[in-house]
C-alpha atoms as a PDB file:
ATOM      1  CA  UNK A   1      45.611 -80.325 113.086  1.00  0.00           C
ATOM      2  CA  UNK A   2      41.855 -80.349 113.742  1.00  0.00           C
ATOM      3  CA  UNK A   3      41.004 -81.785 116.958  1.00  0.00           C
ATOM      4  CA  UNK A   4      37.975 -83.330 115.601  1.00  0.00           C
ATOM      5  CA  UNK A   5      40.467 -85.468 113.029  1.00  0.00           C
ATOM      6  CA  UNK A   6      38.175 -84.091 110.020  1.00  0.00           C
ATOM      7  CA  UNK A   7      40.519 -81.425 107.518  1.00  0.00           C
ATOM      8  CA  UNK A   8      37.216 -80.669 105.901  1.00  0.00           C
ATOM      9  CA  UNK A   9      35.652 -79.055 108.722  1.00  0.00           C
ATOM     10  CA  UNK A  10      38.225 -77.158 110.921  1.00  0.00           C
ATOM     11  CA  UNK A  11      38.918 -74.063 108.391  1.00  0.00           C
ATOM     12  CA  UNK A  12      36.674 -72.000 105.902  1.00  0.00           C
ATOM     13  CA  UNK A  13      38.443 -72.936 102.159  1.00  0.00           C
ATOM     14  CA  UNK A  14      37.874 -70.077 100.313  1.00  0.00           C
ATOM     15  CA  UNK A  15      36.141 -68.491 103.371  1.00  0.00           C
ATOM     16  CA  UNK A  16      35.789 -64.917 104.559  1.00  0.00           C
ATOM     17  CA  UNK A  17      39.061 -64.720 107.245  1.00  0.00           C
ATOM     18  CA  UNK A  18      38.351 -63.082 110.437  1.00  0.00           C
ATOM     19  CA  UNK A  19      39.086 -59.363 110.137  1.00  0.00           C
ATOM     20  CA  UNK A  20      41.473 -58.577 112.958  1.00  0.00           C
ATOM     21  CA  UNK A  21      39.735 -56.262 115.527  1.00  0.00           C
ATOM     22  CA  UNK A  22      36.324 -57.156 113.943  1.00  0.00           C
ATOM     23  CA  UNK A  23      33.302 -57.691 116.647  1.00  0.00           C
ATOM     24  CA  UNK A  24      31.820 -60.932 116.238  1.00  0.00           C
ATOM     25  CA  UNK A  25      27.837 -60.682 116.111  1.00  0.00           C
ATOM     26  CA  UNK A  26      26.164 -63.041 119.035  1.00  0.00           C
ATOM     27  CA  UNK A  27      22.875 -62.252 117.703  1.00  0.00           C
ATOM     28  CA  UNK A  28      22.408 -65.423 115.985  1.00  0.00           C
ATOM     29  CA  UNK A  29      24.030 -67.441 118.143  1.00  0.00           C
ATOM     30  CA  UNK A  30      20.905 -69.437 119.862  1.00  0.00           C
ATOM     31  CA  UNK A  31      19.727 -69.947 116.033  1.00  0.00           C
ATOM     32  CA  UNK A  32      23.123 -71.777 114.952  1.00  0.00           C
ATOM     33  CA  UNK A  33      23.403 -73.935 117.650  1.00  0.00           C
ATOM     34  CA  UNK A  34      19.665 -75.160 117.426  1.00  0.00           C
ATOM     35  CA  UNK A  35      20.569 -75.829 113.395  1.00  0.00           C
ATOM     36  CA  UNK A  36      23.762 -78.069 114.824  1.00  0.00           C
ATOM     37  CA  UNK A  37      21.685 -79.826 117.467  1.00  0.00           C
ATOM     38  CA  UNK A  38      19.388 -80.722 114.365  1.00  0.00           C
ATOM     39  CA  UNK A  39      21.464 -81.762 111.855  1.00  0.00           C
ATOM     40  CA  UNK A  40      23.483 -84.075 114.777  1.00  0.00           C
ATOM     41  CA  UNK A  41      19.859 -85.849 115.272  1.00  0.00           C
ATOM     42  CA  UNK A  42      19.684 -86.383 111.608  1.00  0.00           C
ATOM     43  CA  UNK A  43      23.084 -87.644 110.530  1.00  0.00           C
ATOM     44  CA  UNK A  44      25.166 -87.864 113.293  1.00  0.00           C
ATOM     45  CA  UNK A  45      28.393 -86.408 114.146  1.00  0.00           C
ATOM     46  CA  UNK A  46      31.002 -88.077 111.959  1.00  0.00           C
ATOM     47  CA  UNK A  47      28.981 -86.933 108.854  1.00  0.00           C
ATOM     48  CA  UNK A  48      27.977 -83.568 110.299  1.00  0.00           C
ATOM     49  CA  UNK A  49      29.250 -80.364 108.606  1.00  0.00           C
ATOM     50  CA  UNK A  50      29.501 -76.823 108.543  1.00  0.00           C
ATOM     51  CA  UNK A  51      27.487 -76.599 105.726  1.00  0.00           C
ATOM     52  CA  UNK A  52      24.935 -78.395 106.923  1.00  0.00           C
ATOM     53  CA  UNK A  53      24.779 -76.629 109.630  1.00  0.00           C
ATOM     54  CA  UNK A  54      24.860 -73.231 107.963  1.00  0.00           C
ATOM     55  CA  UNK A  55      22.309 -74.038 105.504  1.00  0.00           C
ATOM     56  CA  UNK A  56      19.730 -75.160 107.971  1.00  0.00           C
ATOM     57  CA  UNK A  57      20.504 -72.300 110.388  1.00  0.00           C
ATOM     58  CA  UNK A  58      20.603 -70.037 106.928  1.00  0.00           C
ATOM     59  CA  UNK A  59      23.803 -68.688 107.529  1.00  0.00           C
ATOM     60  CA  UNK A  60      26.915 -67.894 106.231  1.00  0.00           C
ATOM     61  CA  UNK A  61      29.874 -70.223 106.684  1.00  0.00           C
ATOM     62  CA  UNK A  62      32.122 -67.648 107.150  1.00  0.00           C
ATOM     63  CA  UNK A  63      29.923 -66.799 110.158  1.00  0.00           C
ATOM     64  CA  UNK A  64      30.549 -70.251 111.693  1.00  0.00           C
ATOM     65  CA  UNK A  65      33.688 -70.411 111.045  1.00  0.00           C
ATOM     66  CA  UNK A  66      34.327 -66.896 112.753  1.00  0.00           C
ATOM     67  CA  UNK A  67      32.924 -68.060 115.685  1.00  0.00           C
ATOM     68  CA  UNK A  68      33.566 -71.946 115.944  1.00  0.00           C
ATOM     69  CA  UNK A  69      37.269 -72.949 114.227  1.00  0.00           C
ATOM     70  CA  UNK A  70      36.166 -76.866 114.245  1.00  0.00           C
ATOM     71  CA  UNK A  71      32.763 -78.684 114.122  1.00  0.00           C
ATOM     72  CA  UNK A  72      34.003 -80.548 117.264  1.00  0.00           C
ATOM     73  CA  UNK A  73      33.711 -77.002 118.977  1.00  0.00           C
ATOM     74  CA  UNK A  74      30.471 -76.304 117.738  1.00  0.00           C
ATOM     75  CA  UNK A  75      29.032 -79.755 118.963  1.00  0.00           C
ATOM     76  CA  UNK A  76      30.445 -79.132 122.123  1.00  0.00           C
ATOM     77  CA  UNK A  77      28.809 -75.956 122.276  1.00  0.00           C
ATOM     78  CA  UNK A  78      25.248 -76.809 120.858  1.00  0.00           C
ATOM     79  CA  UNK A  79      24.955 -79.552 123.755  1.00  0.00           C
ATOM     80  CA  UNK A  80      25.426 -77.063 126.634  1.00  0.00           C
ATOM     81  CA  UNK A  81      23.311 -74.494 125.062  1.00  0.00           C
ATOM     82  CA  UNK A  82      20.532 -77.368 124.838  1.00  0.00           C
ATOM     83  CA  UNK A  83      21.372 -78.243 128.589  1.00  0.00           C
ATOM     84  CA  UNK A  84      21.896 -74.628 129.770  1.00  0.00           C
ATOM     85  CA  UNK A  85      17.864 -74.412 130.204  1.00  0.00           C
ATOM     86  CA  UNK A  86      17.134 -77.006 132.659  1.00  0.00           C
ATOM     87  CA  UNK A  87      19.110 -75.978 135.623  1.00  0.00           C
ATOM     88  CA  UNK A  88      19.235 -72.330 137.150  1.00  0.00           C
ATOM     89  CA  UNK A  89      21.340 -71.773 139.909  1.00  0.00           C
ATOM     90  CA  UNK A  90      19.473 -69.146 140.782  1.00  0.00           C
ATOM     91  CA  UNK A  91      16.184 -70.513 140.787  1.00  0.00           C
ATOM     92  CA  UNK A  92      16.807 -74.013 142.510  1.00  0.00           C
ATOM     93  CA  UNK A  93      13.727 -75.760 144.808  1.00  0.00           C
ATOM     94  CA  UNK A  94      14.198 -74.571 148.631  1.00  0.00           C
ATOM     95  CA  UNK A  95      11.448 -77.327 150.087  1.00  0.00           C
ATOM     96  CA  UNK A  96      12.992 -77.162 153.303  1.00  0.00           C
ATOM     97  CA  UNK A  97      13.439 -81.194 152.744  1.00  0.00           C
ATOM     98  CA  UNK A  98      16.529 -82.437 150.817  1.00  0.00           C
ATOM     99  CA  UNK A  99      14.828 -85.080 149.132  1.00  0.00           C
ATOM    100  CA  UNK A 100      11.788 -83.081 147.674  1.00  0.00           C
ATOM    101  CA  UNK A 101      14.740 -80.426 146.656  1.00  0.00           C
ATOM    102  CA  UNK A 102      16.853 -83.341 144.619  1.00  0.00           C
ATOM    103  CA  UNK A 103      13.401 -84.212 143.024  1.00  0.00           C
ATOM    104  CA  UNK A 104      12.294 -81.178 141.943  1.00  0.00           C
ATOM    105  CA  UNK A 105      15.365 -80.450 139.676  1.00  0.00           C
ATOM    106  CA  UNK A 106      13.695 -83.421 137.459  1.00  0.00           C
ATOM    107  CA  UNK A 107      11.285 -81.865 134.791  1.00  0.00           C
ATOM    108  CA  UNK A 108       9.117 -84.182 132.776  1.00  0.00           C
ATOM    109  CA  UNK A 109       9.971 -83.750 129.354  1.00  0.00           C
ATOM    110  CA  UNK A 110       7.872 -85.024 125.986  1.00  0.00           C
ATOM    111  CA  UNK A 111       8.123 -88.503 124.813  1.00  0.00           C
ATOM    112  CA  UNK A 112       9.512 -86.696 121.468  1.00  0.00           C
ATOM    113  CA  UNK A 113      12.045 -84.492 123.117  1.00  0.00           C
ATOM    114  CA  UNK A 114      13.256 -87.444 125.452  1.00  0.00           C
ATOM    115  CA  UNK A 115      13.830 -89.418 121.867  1.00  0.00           C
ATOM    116  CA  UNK A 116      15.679 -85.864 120.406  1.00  0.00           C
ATOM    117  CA  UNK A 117      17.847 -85.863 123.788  1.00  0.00           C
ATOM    118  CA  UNK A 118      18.591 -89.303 123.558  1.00  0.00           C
ATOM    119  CA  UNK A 119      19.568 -89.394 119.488  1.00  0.00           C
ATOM    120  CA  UNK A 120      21.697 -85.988 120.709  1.00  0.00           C
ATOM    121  CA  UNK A 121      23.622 -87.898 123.504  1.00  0.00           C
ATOM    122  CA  UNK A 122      24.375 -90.686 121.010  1.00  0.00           C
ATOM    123  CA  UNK A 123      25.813 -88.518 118.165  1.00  0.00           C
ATOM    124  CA  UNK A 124      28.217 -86.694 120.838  1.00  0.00           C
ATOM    125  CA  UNK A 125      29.402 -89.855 122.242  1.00  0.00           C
ATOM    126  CA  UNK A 126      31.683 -90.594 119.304  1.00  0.00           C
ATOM    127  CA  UNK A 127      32.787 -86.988 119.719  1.00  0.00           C
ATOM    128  CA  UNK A 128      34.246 -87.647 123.174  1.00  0.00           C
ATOM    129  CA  UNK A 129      35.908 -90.772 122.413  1.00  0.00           C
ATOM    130  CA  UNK A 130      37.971 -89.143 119.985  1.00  0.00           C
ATOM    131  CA  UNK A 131      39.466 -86.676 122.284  1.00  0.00           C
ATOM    132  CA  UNK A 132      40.541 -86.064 126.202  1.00  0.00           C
ATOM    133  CA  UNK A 133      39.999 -82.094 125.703  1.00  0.00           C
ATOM    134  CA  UNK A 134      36.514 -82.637 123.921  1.00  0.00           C
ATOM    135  CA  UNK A 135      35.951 -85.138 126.355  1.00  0.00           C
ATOM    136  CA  UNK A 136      36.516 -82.765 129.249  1.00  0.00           C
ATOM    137  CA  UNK A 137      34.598 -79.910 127.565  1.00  0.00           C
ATOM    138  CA  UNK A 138      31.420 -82.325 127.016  1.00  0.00           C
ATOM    139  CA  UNK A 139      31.771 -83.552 130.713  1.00  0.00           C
ATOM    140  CA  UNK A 140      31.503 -79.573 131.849  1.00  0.00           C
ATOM    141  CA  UNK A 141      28.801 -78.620 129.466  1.00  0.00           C
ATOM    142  CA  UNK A 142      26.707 -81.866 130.180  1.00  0.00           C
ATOM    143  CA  UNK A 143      27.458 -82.967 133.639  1.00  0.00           C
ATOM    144  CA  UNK A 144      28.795 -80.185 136.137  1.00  0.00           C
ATOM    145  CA  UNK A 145      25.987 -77.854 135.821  1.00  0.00           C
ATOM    146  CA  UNK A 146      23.636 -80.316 137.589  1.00  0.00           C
ATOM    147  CA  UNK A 147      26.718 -81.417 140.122  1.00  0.00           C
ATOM    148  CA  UNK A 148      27.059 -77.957 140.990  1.00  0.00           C
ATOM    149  CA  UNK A 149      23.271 -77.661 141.482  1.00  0.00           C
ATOM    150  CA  UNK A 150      23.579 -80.724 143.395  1.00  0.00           C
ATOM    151  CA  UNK A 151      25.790 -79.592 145.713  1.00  0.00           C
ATOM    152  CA  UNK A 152      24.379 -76.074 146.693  1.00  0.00           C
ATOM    153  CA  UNK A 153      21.178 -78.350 147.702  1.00  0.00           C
ATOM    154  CA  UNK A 154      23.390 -80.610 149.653  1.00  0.00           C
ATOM    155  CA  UNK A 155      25.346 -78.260 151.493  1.00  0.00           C
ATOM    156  CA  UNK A 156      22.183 -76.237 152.450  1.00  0.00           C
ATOM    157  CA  UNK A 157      20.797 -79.230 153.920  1.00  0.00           C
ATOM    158  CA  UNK A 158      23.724 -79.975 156.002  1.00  0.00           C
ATOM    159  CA  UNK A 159      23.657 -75.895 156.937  1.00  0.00           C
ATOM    160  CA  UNK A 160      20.467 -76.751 158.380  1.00  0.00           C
ATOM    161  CA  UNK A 161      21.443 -79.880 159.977  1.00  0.00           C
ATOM    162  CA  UNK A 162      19.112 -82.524 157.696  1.00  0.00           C
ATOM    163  CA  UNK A 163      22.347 -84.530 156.444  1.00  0.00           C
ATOM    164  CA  UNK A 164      25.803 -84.632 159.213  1.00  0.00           C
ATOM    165  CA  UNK A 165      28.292 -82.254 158.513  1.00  0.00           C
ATOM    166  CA  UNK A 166      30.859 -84.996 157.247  1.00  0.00           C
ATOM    167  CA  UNK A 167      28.601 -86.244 154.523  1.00  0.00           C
ATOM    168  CA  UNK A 168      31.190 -86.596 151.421  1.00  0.00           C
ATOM    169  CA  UNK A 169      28.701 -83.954 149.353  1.00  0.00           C
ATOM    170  CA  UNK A 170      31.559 -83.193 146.375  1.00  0.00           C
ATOM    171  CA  UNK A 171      31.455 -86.717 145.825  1.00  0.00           C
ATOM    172  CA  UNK A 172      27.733 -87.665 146.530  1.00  0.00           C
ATOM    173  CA  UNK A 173      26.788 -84.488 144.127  1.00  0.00           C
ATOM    174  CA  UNK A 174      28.225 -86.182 141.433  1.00  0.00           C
ATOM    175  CA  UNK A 175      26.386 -89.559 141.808  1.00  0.00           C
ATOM    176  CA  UNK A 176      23.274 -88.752 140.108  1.00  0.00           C
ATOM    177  CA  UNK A 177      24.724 -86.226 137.190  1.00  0.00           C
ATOM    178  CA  UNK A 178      27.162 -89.091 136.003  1.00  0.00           C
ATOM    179  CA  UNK A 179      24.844 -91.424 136.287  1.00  0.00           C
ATOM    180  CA  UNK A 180      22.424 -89.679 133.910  1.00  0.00           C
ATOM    181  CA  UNK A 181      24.970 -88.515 131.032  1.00  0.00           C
ATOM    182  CA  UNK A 182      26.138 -92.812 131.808  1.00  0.00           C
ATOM    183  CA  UNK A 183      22.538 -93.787 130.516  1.00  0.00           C
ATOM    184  CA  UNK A 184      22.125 -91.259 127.869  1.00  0.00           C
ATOM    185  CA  UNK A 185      25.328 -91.949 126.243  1.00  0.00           C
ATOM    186  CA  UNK A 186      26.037 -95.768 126.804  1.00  0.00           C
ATOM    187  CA  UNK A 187      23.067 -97.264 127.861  1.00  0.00           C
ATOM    188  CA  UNK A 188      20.951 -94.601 125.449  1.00  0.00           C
ATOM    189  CA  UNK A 189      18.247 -95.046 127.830  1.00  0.00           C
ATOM    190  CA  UNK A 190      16.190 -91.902 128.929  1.00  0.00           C
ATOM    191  CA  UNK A 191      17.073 -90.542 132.848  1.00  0.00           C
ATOM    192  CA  UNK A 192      13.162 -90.489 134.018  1.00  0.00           C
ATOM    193  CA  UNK A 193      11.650 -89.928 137.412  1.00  0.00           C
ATOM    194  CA  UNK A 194      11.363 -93.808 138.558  1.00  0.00           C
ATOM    195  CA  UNK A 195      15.217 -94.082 138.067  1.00  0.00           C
ATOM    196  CA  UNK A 196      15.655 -90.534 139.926  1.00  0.00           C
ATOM    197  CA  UNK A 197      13.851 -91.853 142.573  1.00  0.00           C
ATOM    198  CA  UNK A 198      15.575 -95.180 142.952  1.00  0.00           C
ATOM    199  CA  UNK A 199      19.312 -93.448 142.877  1.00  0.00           C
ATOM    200  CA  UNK A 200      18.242 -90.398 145.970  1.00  0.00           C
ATOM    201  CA  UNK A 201      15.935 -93.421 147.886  1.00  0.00           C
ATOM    202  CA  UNK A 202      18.506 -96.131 147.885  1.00  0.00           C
ATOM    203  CA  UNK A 203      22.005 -94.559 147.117  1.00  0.00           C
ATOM    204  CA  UNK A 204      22.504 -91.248 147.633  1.00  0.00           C
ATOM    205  CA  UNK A 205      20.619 -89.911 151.065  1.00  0.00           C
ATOM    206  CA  UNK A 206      21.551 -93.317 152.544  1.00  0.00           C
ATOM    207  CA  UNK A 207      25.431 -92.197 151.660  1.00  0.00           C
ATOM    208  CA  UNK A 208      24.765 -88.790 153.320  1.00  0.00           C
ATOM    209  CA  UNK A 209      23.201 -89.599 156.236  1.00  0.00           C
ATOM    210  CA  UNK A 210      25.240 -92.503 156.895  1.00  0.00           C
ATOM    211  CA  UNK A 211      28.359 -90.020 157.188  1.00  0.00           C
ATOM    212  CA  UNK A 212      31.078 -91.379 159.654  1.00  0.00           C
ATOM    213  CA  UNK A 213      31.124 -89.184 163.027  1.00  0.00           C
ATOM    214  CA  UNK A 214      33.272 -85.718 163.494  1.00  0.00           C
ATOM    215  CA  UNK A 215      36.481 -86.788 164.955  1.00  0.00           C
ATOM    216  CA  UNK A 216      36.968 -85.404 167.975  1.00  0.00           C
ATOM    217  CA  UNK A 217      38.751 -82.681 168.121  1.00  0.00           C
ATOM    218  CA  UNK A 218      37.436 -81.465 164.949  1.00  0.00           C
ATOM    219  CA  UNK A 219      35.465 -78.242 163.849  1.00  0.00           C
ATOM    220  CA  UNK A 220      32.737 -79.412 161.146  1.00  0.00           C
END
């Protein structure tokens, strides 16, 4: 039974099987899941389809299939690759202040691509009602890349003693992410720097600095 409830888009009728032991080709990976994110801002989810999606991306359904058994897994999918390019691990801001660090994770984007994001958001949201495991899936693709990011900047401010040792950081890192994917798919309003500000100003370095005292006895 497809998980996305839709027979006509969870197996390739009359499609090339999978050959057992047969390498699947990656190369046009980044291609496909652009074409999905497209076709999602054009018709939405429930009237998405493979084909759709393989004739914009100009491949073969087989192809899709191979790689993606249901459209609900290919949604899934296209969302994180459009979110896996605006945080890096790797390359997060080291200010030496916690609140400069928590702003500079925020990149301006386009009036157009703010529209795209939001029209994106909206076509996945009926997507994870339908489902607890989609649901899950689009929570880790959309929200705990920037709650992870979140909380390496926390816990390197308390390292260097900016925040108290007992600020709650694995809940306080998850504050701002949820409250973003919240407006984007509810509220379908766009996540923009005065709303950034507001939520690290007045909620979230209040709640870590505001930390209750190390009980005695206690090793931080």
């Amino acid at each position: 039974m497809p998980r996305d409830g839709d027979t006509r888009d969870c197996a390739p009728p009359g499609g090339e099987p999978a050959r057992p032991g047969r390498r699947l080709d990656r190369s046009r990976d980044a291609d496909i899941l652009d074409a999905t994110l497209a076709v999602l801002v054009d018709v939405g989810f429930a009237r998405l389809t493979m084909d759709m999606v393989a004739a914009r991306a100009k491949a073969g359904k087989a192809t899709l299939y191979r790689r993606w058994p249901s459209k609900s897994e290919l949604v899934i999918d296209a969302v994180a690759h459009m979110k896996r390019g605006q945080v890096d691990l790797g390359r997060l801001p080291d200010t030496g202040s916690l609140r400069d660090d928590l702003l500079g994770l925020f990149t301006p984007q386009s009036a157009e691509e703010d529209e795209r994001r939001l029209k994106v958001m909206a076509g996945l949201a009926s997507l994870l009602a339908q489902d607890r495991a989609l649901a899950d899936a689009g929570v880790a693709a959309i929200v705990q890349p920037w709650v992870e990011a979140h909380r390496v900047l926390m816990r390197r401010a308390a390292d260097r003693g900016e925040i108290p040792a007992t600020a709650d950081i694995d809940t306080l890192s998850q504050v701002i992410p949820s409250l973003a994917a919240y407006r984007a798919l509810v509220q379908r309003k766009p996540f923009d720097r005065d709303f950034l500000v507001s939520m690290v100003d007045g909620v979230v370095l209040p709640a870590l600095r505001n930390a209750p005292p190390l009980a005695a006895g206690h090793a931080p």
